[in-house]
N, C-alpha and C. Protein backbone atom coordinates (compact mmCIF):
# COMPACT_ATOMS: atom_id res chain seq x y z
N UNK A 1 52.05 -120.40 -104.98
CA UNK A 1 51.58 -119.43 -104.00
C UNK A 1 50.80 -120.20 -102.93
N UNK A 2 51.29 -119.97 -101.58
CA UNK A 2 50.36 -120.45 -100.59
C UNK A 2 49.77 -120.25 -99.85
N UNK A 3 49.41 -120.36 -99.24
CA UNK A 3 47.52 -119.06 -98.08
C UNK A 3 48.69 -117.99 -97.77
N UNK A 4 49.76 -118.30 -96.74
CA UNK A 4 50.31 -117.04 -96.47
C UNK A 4 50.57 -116.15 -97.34
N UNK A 5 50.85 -116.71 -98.99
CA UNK A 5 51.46 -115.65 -99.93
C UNK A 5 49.96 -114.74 -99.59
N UNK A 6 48.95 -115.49 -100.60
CA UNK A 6 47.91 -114.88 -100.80
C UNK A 6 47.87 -114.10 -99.42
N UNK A 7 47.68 -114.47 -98.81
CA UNK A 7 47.00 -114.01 -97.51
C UNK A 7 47.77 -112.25 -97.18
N UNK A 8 48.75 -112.21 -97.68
CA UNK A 8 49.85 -110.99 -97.61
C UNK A 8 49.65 -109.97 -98.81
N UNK A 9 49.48 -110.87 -100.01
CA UNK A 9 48.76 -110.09 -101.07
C UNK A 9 47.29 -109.27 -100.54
N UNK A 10 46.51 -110.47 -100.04
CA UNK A 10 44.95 -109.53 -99.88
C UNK A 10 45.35 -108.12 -98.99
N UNK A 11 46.26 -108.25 -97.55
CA UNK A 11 46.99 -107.20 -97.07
C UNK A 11 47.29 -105.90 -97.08
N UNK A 12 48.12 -106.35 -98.54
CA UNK A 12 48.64 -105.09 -99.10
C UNK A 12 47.96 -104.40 -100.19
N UNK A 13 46.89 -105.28 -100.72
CA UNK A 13 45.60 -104.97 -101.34
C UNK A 13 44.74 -104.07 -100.67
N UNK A 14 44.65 -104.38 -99.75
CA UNK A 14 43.73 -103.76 -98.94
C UNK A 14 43.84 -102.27 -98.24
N UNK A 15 45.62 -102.30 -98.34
CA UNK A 15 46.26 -101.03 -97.84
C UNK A 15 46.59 -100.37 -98.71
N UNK A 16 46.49 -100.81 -100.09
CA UNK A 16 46.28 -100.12 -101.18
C UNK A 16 45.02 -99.26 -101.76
N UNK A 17 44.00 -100.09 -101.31
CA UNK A 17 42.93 -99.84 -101.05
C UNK A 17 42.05 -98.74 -100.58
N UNK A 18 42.41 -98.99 -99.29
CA UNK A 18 42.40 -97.87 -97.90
C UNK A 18 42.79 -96.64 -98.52
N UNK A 19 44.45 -96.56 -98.89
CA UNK A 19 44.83 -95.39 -99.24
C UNK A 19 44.22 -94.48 -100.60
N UNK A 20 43.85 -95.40 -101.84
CA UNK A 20 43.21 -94.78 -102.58
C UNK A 20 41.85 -93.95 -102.48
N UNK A 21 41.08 -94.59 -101.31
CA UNK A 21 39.71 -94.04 -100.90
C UNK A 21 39.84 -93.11 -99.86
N UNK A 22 41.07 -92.92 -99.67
CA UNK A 22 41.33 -92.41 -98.47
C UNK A 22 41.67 -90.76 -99.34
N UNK A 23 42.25 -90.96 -100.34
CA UNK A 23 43.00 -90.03 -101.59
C UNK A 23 41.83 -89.38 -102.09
N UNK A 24 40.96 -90.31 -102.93
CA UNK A 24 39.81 -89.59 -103.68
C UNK A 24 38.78 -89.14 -102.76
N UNK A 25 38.52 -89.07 -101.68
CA UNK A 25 38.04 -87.87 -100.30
C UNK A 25 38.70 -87.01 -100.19
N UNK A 26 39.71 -87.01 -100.02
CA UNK A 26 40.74 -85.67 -99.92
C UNK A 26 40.83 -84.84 -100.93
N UNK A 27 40.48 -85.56 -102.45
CA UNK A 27 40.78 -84.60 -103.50
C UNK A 27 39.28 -84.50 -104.13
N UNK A 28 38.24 -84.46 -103.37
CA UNK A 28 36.95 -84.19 -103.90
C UNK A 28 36.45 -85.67 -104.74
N UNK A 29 36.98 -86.89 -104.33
CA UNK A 29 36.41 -87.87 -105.65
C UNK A 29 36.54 -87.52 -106.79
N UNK A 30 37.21 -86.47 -107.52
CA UNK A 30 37.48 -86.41 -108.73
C UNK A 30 38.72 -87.28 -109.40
N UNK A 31 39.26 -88.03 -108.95
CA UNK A 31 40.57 -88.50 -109.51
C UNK A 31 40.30 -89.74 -110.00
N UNK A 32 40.45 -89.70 -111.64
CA UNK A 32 39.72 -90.58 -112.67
C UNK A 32 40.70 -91.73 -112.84
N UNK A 33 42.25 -91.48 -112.51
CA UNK A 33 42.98 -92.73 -112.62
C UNK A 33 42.62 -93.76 -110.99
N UNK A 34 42.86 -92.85 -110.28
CA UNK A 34 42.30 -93.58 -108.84
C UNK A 34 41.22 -94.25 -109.03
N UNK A 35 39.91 -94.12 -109.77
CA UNK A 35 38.98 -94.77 -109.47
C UNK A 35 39.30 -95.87 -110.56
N UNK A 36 40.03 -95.92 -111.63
CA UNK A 36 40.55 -97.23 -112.20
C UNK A 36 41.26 -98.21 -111.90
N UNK A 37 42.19 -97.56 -110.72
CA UNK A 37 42.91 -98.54 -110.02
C UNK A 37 41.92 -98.83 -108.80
N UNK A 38 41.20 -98.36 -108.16
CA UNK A 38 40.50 -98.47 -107.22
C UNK A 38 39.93 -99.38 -107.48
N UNK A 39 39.03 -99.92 -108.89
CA UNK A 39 38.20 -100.95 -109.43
C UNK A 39 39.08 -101.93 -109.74
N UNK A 40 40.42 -101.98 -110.10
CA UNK A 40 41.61 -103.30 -110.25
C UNK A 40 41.67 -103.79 -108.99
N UNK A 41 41.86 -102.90 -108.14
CA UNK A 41 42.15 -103.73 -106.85
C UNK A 41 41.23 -104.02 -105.84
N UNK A 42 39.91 -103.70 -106.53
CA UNK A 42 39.15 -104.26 -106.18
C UNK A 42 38.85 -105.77 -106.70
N UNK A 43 38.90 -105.81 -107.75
CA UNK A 43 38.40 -107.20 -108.52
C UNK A 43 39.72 -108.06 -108.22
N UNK A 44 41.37 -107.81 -108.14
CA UNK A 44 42.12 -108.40 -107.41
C UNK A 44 41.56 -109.05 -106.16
N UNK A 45 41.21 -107.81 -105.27
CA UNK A 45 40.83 -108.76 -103.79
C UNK A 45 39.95 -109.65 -104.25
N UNK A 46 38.76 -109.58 -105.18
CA UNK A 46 37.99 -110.74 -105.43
C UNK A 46 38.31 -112.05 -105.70
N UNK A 47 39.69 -111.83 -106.79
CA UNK A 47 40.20 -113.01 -107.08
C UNK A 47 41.26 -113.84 -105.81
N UNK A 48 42.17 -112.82 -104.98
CA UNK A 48 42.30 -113.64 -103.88
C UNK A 48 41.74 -114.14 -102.90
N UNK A 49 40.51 -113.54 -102.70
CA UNK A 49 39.85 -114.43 -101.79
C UNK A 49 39.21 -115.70 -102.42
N UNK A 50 38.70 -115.51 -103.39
CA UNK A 50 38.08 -116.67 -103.97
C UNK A 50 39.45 -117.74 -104.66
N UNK A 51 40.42 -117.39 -104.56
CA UNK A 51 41.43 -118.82 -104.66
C UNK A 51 41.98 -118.94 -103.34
N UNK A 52 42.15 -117.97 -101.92
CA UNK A 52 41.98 -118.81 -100.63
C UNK A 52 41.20 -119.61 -100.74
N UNK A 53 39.53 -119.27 -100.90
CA UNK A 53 38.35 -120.26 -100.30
C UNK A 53 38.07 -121.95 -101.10
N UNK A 54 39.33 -121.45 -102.91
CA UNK A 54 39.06 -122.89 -103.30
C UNK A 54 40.32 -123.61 -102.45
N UNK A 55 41.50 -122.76 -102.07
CA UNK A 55 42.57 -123.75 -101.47
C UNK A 55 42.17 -124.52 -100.13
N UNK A 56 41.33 -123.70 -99.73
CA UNK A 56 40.77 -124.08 -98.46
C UNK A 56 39.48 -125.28 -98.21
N UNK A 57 38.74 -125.27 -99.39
CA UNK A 57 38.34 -126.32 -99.91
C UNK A 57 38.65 -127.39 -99.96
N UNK A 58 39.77 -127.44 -100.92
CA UNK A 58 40.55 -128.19 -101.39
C UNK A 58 40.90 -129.47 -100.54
N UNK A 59 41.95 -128.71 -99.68
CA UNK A 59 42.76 -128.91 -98.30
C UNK A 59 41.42 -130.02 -97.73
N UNK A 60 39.82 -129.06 -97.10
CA UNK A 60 39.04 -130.29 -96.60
C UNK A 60 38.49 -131.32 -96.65
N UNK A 61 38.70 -131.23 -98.21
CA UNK A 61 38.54 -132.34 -99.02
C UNK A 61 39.45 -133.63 -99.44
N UNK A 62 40.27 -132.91 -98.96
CA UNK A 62 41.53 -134.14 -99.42
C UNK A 62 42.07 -134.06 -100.47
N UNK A 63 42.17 -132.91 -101.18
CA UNK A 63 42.77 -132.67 -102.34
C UNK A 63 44.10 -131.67 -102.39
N UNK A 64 44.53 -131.36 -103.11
CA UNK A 64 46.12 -130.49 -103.26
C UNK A 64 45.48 -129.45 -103.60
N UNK A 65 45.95 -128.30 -102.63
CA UNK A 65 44.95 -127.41 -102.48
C UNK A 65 46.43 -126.48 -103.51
N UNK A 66 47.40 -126.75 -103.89
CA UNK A 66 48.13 -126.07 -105.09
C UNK A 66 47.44 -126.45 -106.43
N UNK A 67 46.43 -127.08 -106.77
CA UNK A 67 45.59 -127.14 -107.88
C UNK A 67 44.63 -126.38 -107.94
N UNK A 68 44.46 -125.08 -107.03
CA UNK A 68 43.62 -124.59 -106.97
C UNK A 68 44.33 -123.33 -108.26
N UNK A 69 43.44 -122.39 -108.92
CA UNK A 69 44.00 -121.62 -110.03
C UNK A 69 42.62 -120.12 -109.89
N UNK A 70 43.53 -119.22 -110.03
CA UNK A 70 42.84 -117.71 -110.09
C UNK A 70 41.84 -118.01 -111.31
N UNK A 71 40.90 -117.36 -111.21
CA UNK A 71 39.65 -117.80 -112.12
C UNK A 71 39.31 -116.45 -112.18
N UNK A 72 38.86 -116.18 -113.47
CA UNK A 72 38.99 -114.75 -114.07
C UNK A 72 38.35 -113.80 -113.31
N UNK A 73 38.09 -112.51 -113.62
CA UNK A 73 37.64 -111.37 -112.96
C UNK A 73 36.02 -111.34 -112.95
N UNK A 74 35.78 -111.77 -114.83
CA UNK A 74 34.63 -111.69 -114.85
C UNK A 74 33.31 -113.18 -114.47
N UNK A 75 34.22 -114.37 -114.17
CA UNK A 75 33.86 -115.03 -113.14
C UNK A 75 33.52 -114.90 -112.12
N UNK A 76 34.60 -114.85 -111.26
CA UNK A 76 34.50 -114.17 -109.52
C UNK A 76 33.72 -112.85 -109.31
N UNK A 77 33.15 -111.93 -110.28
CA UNK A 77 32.65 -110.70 -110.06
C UNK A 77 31.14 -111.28 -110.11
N UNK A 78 30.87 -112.43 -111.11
CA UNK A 78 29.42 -112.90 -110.95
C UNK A 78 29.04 -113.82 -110.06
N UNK A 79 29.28 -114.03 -109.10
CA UNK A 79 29.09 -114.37 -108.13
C UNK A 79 27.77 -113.77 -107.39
N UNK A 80 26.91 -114.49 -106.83
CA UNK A 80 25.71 -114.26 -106.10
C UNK A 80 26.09 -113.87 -104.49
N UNK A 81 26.03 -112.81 -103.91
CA UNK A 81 26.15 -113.00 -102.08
C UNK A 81 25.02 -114.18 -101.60
C-alpha cells in the first residue's frame, strides 16, 4: 500500500464518516449499529493516518517507507495530542 492507496482509503473513510453522522442526526442519534461503525471508522482513520505519518517519516529519513506497518487500534488511540 502506498500514500496514494492510503491516502484514498482515509477519503472514503471519511465519506463514510460524514454520512453516518450525517444519518444518526436525522434519525434522532438513536442508531446503535451506526454508532459502532461510527467508532470503527473512526479508529480506522487513526490507523491510516498514523501509517501515512510513519511512511512519511520514513521516506525523510532515508528509509523504505514500505516498512512502515499499521500498529494496532489500541496503540494509535493512546496517543497524547
Amino acid at each position: 500500500m502506498d500514500n496514494q492507496d492510503i491516502l484514498e482509503r482515509i477519503k472514503a473513510l471519511v465519506e463514510e464518516e460524514h454520512g453516518l453522522r450525517e444519518g444518526s442526526t436525522q434519525s434522532g442519534g438513536t442508531g446503535g449499529p451506526d454508532i459502532l461503525r461510527l467508532q470503527q471508522v473512526e479508529e480506522q482513520l487513526d490507523q491510516c493516518w498514523d501509517l501515512l505519518r510513519q511512511r512519511r517519516a520514513k521516506k525523510d529519513y532515508g528509509e523504505n517507507p514500505d516498512e512502515a506497518e499499521v500498529r494496532p487500534v489500541s496503540e494509535v488511540e493512546g496517543y497524547q495530542s
